[in-house]
N, C-alpha and C. Protein backbone atom coordinates (compact mmCIF):
# COMPACT_ATOMS: atom_id res chain seq x y z
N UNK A 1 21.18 -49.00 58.98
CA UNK A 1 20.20 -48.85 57.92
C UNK A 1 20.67 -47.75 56.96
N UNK A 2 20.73 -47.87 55.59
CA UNK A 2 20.99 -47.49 54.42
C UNK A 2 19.74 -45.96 54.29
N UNK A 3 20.10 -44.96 54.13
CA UNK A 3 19.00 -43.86 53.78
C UNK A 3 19.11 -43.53 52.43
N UNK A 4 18.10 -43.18 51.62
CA UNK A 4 18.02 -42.79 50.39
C UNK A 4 17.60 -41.38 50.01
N UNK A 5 18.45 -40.84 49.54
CA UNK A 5 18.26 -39.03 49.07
C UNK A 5 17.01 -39.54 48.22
N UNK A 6 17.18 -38.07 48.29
CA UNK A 6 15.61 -37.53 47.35
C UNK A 6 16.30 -37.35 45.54
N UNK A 7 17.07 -37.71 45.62
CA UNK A 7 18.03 -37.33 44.44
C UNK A 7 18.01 -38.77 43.61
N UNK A 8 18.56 -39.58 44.84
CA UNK A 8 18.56 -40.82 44.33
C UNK A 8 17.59 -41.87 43.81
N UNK A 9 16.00 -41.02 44.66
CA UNK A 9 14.76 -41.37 44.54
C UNK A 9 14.58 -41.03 42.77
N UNK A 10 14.28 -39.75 42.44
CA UNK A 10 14.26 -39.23 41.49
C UNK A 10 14.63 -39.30 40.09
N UNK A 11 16.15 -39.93 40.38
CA UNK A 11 17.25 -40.81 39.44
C UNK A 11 16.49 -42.34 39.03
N UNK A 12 16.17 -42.81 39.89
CA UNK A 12 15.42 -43.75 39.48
C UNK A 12 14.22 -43.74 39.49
N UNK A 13 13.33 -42.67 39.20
CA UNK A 13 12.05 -42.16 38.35
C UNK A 13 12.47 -42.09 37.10
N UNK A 14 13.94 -41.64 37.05
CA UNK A 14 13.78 -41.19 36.21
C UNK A 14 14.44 -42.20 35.13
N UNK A 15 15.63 -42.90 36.07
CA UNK A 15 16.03 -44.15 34.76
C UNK A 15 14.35 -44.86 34.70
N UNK A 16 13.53 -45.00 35.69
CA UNK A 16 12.26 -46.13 34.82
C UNK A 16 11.62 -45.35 33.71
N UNK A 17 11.42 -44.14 33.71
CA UNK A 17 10.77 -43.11 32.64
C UNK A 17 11.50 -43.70 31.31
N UNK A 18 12.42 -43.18 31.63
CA UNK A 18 13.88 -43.50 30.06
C UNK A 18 13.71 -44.63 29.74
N UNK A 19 13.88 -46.18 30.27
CA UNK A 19 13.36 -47.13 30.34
C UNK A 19 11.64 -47.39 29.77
N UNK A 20 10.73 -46.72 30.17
CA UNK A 20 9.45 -46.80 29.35
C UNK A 20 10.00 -46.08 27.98
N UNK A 21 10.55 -44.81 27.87
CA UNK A 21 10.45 -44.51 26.35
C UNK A 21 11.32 -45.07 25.24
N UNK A 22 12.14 -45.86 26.16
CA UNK A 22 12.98 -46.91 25.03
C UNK A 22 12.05 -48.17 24.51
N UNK A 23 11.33 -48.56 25.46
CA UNK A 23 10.19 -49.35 25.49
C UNK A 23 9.27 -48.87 24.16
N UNK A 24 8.60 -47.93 24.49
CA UNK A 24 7.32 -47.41 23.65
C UNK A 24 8.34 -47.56 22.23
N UNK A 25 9.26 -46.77 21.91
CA UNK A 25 10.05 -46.38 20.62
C UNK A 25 10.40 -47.93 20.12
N UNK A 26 11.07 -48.56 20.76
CA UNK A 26 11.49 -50.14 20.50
C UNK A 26 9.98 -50.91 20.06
N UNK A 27 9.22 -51.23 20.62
CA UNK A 27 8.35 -52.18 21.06
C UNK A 27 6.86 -51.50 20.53
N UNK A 28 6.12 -50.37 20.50
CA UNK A 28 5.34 -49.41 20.30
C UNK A 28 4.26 -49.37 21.44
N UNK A 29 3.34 -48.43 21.43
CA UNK A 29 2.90 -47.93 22.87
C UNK A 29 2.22 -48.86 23.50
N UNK A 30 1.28 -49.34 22.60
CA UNK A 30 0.39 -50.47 22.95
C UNK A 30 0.29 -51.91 23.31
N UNK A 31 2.64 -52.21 23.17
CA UNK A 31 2.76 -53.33 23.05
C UNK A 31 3.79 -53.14 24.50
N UNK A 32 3.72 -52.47 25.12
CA UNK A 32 4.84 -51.79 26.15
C UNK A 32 4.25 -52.39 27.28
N UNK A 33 4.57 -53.38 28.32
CA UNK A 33 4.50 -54.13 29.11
C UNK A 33 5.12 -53.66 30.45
N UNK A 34 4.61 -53.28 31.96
CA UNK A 34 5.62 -53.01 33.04
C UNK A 34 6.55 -53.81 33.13
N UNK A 35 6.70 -55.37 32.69
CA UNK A 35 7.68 -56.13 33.53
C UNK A 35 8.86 -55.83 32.05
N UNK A 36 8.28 -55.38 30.69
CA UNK A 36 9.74 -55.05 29.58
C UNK A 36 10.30 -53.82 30.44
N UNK A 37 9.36 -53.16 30.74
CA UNK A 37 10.32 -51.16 31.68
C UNK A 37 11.05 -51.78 32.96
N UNK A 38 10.76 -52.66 33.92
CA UNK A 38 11.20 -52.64 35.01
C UNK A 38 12.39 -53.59 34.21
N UNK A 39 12.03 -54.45 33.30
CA UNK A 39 13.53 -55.04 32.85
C UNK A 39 14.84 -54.05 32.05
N UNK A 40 13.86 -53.52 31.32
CA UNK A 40 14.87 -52.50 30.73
C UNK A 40 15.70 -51.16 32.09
N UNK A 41 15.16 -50.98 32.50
CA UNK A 41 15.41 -49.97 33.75
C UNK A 41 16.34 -50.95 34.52
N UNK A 42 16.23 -52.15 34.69
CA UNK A 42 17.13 -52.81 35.70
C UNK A 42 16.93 -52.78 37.31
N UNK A 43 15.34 -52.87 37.35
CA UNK A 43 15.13 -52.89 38.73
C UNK A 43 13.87 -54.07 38.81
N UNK A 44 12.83 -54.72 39.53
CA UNK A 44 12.26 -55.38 39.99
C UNK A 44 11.01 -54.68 39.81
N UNK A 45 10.04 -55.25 39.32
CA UNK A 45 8.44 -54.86 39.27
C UNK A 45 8.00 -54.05 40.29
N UNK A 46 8.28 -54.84 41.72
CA UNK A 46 7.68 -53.69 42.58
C UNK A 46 8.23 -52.27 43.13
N UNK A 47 9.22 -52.63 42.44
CA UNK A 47 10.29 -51.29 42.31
C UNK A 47 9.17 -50.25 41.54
N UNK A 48 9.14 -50.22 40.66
CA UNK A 48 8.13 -49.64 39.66
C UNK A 48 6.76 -49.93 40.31
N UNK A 49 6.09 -51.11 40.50
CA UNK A 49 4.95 -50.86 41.39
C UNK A 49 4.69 -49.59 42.71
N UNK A 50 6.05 -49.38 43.19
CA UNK A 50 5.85 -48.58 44.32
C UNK A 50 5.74 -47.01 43.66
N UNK A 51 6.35 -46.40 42.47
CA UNK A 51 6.03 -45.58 41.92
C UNK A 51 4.39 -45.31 41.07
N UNK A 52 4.34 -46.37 40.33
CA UNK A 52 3.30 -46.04 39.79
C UNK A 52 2.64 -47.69 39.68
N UNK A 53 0.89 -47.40 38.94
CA UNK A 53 0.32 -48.33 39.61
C UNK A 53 -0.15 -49.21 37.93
N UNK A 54 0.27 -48.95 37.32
CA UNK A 54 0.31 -50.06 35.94
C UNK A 54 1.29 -49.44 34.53
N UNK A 55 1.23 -49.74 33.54
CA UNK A 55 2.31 -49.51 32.31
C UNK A 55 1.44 -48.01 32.04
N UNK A 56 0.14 -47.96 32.14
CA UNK A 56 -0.18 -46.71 31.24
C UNK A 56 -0.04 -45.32 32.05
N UNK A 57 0.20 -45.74 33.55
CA UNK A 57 -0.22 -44.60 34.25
C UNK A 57 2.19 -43.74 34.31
N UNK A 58 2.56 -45.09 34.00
CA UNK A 58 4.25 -45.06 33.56
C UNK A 58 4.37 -44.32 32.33
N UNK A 59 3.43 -44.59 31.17
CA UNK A 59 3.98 -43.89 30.32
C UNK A 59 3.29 -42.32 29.87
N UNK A 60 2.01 -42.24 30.89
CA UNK A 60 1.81 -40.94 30.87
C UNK A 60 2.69 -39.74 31.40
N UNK A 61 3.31 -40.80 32.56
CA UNK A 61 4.22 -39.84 33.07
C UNK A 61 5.32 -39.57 32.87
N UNK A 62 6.18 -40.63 31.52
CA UNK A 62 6.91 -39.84 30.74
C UNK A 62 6.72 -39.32 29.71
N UNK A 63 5.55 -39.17 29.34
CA UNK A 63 5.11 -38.20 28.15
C UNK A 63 4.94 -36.81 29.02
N UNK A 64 3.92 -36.71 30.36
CA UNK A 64 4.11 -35.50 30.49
C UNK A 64 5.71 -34.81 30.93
N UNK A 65 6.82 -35.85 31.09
CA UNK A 65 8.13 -35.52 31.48
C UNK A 65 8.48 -34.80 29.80
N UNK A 66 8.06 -35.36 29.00
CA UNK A 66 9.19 -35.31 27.25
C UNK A 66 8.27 -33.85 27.64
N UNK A 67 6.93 -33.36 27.61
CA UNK A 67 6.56 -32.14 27.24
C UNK A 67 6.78 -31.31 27.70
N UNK A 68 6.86 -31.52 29.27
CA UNK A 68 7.13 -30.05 29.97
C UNK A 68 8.32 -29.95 30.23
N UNK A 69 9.44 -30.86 29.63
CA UNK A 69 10.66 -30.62 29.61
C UNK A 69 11.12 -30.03 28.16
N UNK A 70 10.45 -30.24 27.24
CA UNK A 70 10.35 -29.55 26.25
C UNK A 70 10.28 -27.83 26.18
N UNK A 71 9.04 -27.52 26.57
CA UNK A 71 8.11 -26.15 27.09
C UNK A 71 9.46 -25.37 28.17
N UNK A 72 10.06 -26.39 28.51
CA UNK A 72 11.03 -25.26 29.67
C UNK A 72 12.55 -25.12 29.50
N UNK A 73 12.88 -26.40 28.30
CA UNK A 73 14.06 -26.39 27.83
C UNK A 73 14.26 -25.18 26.44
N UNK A 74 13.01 -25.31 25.74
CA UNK A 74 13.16 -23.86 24.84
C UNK A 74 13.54 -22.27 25.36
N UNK A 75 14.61 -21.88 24.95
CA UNK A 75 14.68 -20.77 25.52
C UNK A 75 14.30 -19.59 24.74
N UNK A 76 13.55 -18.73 24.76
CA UNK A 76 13.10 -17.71 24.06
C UNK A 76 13.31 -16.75 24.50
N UNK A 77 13.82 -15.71 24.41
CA UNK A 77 14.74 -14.03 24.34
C UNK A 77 12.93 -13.44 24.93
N UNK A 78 13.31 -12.50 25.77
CA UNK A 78 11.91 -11.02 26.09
C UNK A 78 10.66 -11.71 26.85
N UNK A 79 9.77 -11.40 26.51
CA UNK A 79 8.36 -11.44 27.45
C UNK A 79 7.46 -11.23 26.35
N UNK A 80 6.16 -11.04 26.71
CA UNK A 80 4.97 -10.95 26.12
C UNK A 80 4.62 -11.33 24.62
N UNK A 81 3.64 -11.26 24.03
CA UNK A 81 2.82 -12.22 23.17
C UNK A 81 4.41 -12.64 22.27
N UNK A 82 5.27 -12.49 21.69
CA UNK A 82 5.90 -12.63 20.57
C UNK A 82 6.89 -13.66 21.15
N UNK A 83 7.67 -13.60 22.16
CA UNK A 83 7.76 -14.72 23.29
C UNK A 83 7.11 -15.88 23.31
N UNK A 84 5.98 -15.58 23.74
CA UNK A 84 4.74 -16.80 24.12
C UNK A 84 4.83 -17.42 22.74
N UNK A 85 4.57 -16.56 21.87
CA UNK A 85 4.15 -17.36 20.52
C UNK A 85 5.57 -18.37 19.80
N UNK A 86 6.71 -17.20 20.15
CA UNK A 86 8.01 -17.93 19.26
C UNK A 86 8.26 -19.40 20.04
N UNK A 87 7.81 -18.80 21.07
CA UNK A 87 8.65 -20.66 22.28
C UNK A 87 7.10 -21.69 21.75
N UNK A 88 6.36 -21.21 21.91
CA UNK A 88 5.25 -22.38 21.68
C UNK A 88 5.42 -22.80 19.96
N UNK A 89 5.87 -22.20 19.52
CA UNK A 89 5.86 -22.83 18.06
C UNK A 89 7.25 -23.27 17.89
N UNK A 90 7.95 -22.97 18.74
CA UNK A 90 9.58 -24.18 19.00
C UNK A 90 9.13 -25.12 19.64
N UNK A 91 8.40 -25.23 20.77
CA UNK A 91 7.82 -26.48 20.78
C UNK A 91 7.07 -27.54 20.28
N UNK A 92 6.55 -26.77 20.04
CA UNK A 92 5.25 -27.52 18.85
C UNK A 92 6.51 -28.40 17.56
N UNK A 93 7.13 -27.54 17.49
CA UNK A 93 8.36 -28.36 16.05
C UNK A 93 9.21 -29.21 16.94
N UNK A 94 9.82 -29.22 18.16
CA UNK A 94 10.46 -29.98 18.64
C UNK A 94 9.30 -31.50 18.71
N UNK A 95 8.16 -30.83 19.35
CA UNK A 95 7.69 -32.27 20.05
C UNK A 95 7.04 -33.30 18.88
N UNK A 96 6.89 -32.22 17.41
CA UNK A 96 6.20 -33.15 15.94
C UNK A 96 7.57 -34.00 15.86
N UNK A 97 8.92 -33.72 16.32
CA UNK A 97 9.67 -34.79 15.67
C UNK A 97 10.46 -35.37 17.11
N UNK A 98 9.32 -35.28 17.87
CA UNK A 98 9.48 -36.41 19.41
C UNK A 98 9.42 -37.75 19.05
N UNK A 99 10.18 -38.73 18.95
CA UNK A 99 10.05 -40.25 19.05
C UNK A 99 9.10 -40.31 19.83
N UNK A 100 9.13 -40.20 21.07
CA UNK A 100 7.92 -40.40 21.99
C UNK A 100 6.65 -40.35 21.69
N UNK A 101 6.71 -38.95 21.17
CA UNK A 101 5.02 -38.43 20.85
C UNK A 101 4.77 -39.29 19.38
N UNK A 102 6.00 -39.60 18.45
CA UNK A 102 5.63 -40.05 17.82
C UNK A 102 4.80 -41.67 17.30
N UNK A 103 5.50 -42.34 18.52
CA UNK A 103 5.24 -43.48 19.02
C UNK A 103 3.82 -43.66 19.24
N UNK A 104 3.47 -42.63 20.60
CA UNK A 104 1.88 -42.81 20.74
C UNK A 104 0.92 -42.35 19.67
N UNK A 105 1.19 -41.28 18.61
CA UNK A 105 0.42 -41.13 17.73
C UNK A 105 0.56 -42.37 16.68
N UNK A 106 1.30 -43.17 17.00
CA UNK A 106 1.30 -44.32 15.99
C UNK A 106 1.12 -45.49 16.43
N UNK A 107 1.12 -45.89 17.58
CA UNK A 107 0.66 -47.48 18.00
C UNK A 107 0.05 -47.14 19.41
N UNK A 108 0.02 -45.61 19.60
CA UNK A 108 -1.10 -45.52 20.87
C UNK A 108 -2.64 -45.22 20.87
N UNK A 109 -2.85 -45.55 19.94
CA UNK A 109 -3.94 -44.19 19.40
C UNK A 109 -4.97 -44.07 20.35
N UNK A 110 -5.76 -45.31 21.43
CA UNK A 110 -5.83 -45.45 22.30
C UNK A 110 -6.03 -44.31 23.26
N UNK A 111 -4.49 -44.02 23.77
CA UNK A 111 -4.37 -43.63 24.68
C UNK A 111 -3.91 -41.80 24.32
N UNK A 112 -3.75 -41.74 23.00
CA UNK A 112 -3.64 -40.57 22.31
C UNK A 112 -4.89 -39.75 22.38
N UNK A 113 -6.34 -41.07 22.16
CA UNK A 113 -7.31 -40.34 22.12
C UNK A 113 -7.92 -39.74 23.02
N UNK A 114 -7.48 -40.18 24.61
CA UNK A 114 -8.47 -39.99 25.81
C UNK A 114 -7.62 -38.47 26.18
N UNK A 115 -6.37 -38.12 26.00
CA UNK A 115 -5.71 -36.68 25.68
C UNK A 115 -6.43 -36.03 24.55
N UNK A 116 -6.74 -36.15 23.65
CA UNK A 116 -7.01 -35.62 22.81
C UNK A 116 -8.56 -35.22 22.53
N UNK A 117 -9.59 -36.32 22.88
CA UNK A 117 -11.20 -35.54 22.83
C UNK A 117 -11.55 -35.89 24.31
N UNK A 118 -11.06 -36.19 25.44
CA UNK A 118 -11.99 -36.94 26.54
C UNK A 118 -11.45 -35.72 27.33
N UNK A 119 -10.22 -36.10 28.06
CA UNK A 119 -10.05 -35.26 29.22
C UNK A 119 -8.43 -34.84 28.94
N UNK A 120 -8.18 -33.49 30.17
CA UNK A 120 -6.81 -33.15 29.90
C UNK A 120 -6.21 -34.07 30.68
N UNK A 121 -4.76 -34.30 30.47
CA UNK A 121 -3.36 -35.19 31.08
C UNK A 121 -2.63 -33.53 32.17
N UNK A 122 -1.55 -34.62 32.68
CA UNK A 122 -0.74 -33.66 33.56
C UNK A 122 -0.19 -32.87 32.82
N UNK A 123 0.10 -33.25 31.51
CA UNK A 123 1.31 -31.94 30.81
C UNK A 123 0.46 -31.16 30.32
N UNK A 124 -0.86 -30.91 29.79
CA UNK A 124 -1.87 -30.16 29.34
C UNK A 124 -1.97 -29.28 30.29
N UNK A 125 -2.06 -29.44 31.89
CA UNK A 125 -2.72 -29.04 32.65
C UNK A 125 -1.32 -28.01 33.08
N UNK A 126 -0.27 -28.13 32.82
CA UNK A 126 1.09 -27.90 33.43
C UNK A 126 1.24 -27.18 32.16
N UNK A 127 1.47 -27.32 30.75
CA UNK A 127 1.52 -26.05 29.58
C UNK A 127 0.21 -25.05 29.57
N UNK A 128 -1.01 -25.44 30.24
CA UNK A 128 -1.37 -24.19 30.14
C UNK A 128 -1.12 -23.74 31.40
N UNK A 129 -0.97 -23.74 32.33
CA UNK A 129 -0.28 -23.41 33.70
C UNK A 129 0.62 -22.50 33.13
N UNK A 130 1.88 -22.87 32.62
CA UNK A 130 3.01 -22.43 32.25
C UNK A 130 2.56 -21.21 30.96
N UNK A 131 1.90 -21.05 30.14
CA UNK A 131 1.45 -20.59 29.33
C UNK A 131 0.78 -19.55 29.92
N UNK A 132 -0.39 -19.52 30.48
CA UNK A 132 -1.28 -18.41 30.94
C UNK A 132 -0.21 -17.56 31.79
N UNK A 133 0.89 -18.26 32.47
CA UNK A 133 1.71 -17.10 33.32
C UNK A 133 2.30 -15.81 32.32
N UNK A 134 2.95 -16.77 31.07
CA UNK A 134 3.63 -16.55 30.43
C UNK A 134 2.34 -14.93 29.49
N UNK A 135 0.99 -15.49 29.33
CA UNK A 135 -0.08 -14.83 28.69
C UNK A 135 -0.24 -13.41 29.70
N UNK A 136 -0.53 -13.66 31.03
CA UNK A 136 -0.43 -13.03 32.33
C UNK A 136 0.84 -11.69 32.01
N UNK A 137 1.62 -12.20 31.68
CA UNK A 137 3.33 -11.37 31.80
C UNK A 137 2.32 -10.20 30.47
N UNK A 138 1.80 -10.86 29.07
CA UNK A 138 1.92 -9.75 27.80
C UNK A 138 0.77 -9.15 28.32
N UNK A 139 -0.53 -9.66 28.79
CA UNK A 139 -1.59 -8.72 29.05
C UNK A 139 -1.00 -7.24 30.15
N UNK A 140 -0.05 -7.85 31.13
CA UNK A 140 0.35 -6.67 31.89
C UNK A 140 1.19 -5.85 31.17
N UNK A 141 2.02 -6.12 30.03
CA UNK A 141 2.73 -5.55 29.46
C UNK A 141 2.01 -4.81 28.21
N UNK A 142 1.02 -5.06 27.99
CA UNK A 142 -0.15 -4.61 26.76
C UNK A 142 0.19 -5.19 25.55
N UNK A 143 0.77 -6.65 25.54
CA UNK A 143 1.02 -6.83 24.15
C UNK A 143 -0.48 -8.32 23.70
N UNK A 144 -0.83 -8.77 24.86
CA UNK A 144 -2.34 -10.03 24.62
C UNK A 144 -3.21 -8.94 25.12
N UNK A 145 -4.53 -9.97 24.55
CA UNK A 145 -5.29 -9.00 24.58
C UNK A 145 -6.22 -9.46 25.85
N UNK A 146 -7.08 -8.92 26.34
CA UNK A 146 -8.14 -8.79 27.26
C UNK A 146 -8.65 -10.53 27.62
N UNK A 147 -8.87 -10.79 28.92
CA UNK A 147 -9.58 -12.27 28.83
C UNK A 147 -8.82 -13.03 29.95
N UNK A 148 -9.46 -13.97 30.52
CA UNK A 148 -8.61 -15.22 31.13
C UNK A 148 -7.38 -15.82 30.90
N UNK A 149 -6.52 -15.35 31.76
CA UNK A 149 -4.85 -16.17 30.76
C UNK A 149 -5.01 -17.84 30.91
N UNK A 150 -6.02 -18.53 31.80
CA UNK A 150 -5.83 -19.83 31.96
C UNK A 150 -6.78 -20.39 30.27
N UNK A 151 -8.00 -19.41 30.03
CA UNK A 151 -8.65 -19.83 28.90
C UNK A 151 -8.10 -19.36 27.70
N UNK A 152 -7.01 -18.42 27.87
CA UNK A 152 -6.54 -18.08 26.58
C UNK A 152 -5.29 -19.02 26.15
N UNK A 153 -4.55 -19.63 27.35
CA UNK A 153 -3.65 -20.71 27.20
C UNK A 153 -4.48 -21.52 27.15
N UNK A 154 -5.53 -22.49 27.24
CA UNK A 154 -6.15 -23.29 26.80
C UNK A 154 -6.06 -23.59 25.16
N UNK A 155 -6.78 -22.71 25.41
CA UNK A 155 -7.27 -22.27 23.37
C UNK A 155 -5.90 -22.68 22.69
N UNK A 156 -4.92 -22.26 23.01
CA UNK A 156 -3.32 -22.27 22.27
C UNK A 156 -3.30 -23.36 22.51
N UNK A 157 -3.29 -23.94 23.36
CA UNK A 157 -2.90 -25.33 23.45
C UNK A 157 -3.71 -26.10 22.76
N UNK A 158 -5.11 -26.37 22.34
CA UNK A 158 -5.74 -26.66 21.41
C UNK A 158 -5.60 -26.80 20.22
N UNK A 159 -5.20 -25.42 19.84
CA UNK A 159 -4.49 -24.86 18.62
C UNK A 159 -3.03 -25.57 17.91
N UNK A 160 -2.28 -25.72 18.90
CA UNK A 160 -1.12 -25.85 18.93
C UNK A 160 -1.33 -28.12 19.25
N UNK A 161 -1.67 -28.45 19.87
CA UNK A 161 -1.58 -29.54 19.87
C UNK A 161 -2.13 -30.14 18.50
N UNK A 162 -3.23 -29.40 17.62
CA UNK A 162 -3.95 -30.30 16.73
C UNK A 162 -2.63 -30.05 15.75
N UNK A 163 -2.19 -28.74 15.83
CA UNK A 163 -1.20 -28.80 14.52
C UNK A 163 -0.07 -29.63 14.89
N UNK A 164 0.50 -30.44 16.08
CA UNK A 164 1.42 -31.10 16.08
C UNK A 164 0.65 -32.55 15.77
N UNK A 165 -0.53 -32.56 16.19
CA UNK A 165 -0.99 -34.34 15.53
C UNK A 165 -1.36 -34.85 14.35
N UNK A 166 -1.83 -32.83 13.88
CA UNK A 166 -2.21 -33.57 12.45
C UNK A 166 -0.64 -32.91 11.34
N UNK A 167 0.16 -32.77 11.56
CA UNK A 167 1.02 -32.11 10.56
C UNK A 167 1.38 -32.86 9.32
N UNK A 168 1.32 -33.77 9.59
CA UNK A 168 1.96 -34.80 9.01
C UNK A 168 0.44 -35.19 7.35
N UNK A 169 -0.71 -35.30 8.02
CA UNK A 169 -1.68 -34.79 7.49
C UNK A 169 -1.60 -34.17 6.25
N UNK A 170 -1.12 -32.60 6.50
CA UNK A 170 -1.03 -31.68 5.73
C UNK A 170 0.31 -31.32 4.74
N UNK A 171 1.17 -31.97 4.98
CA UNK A 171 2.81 -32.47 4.82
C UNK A 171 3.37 -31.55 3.32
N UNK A 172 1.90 -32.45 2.75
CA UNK A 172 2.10 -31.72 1.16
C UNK A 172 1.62 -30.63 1.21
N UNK A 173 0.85 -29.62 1.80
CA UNK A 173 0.56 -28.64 1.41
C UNK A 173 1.19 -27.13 2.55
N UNK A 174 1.55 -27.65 3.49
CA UNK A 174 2.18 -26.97 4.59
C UNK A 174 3.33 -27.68 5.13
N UNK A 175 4.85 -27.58 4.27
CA UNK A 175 5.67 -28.13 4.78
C UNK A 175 6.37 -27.53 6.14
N UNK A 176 7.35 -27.82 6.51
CA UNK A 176 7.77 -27.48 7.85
C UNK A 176 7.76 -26.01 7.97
N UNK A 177 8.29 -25.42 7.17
CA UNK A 177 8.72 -23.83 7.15
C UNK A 177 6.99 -23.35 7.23
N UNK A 178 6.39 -23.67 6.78
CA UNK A 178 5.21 -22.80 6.05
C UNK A 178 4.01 -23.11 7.71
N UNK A 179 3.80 -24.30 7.87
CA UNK A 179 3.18 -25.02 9.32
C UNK A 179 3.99 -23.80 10.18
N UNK A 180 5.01 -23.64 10.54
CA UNK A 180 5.53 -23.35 11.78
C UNK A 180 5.45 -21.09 11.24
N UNK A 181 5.11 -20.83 10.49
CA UNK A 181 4.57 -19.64 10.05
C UNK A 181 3.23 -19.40 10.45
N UNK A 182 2.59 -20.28 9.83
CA UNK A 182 1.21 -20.31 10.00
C UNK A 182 0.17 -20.85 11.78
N UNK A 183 1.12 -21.52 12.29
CA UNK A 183 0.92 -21.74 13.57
C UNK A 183 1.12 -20.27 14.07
N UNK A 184 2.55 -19.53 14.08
CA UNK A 184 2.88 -18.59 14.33
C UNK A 184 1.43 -17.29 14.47
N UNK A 185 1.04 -17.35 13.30
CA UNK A 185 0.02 -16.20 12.40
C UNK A 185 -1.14 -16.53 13.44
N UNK A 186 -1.14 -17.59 13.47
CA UNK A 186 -3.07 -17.96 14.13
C UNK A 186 -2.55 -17.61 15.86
N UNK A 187 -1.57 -18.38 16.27
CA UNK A 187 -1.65 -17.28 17.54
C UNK A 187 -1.40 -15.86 18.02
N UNK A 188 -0.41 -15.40 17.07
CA UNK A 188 -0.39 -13.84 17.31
C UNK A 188 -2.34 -13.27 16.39
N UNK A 189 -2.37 -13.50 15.80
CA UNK A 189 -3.63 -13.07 15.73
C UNK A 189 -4.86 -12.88 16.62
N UNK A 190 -4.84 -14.81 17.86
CA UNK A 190 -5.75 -14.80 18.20
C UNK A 190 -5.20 -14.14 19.72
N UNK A 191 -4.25 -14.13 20.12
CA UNK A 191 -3.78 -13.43 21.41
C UNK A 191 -3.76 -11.76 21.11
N UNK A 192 -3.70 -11.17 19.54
CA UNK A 192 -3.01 -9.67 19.74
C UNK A 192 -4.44 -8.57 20.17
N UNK A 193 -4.43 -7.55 21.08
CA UNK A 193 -5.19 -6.77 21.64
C UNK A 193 -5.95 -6.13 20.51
């Protein structure tokens, strides 16, 4: 009998992930089918059935893969609030010109919306995770100010997600340079002691 690493498991999480976001980008979110991912991926439905349990619960989970691989691939120099703020507003500009994200804000809207006014997703729940530690580090260092680091990473993430959905919105009046200033301004403001 044949044994399978945990490596090898993973690899093919992760070719079906890659496989859904060629899907969503090709095809658009709403038109993205399990049996197009398990074809594109090159494995068998219940291959993908045994991971996950329909197309939407597949492509949440490579959206929360694009974000919190995002959030951990930015590298930002020091610690406390100026840190927190410079990496979250590199993210925030990486993920406005995500194919992925861009995809679901454009043929998902759907499934954009139940992230957006209903309830949080895994990567919400995992950037402010990652965030409040990060909030945690400047309050001990005295550079945030007083308060909950899980509700003060909340708030940013609030902050920070509407300006990546609506940017495009505002295009003409806050181009890239000026958005990614002004994102900047509203969180050092609303984090500084």
């Amino acid at each position: 009998m044949m044994s399978t690493s945990n490596d090898e498991v993973e690899d093919l999480g992760d070719q079906i992930l890659d496989a859904a976001v060629s899907c969503a980008q090709a095809m658009g979110f709403d038109r993205v089918t399990l049996a197009a991912i398990a074809r594109h991926a090159g494995v068998s439905r219940p291959t993908v059935y045994r991971r996950w349990p329909d197309t939407q619960s597949i492509l949440a989970a490579a959206l929360t893969r694009q974000i919190v691989r995002a959030w951990r691939e930015v590298a930002v120099p020091g610690a406390g609030r100026q840190a927190f703020v410079a990496q979250t507003v590199a993210v925030a500009n990486r993920l406005r010109h995500d194919e992925l994200i861009a995809a679901v804000l454009r043929s998902g809207p759907d499934l954009a919306m139940v992230y957006i006014a209903e309830r949080m997703g895994s990567s919400q729940y995992a950037i402010v995770d990652l965030g409040a530690a990060q909030i945690k580090a400047g309050q001990d260092d005295g550079s945030v100010r007083a308060g909950d680091p899980r509700q003060l990473a909340a708030m940013c993430l609030l902050i920070t997600q509407s300006t990546i959905q609506s940017a495009q919105m505002v295009a003409e009046i806050l181009d890239e340079d000026a958005l990614s200033r002004e994102l900047a301004e509203t969180l050092e403001r609303y984090l500084k002691p």
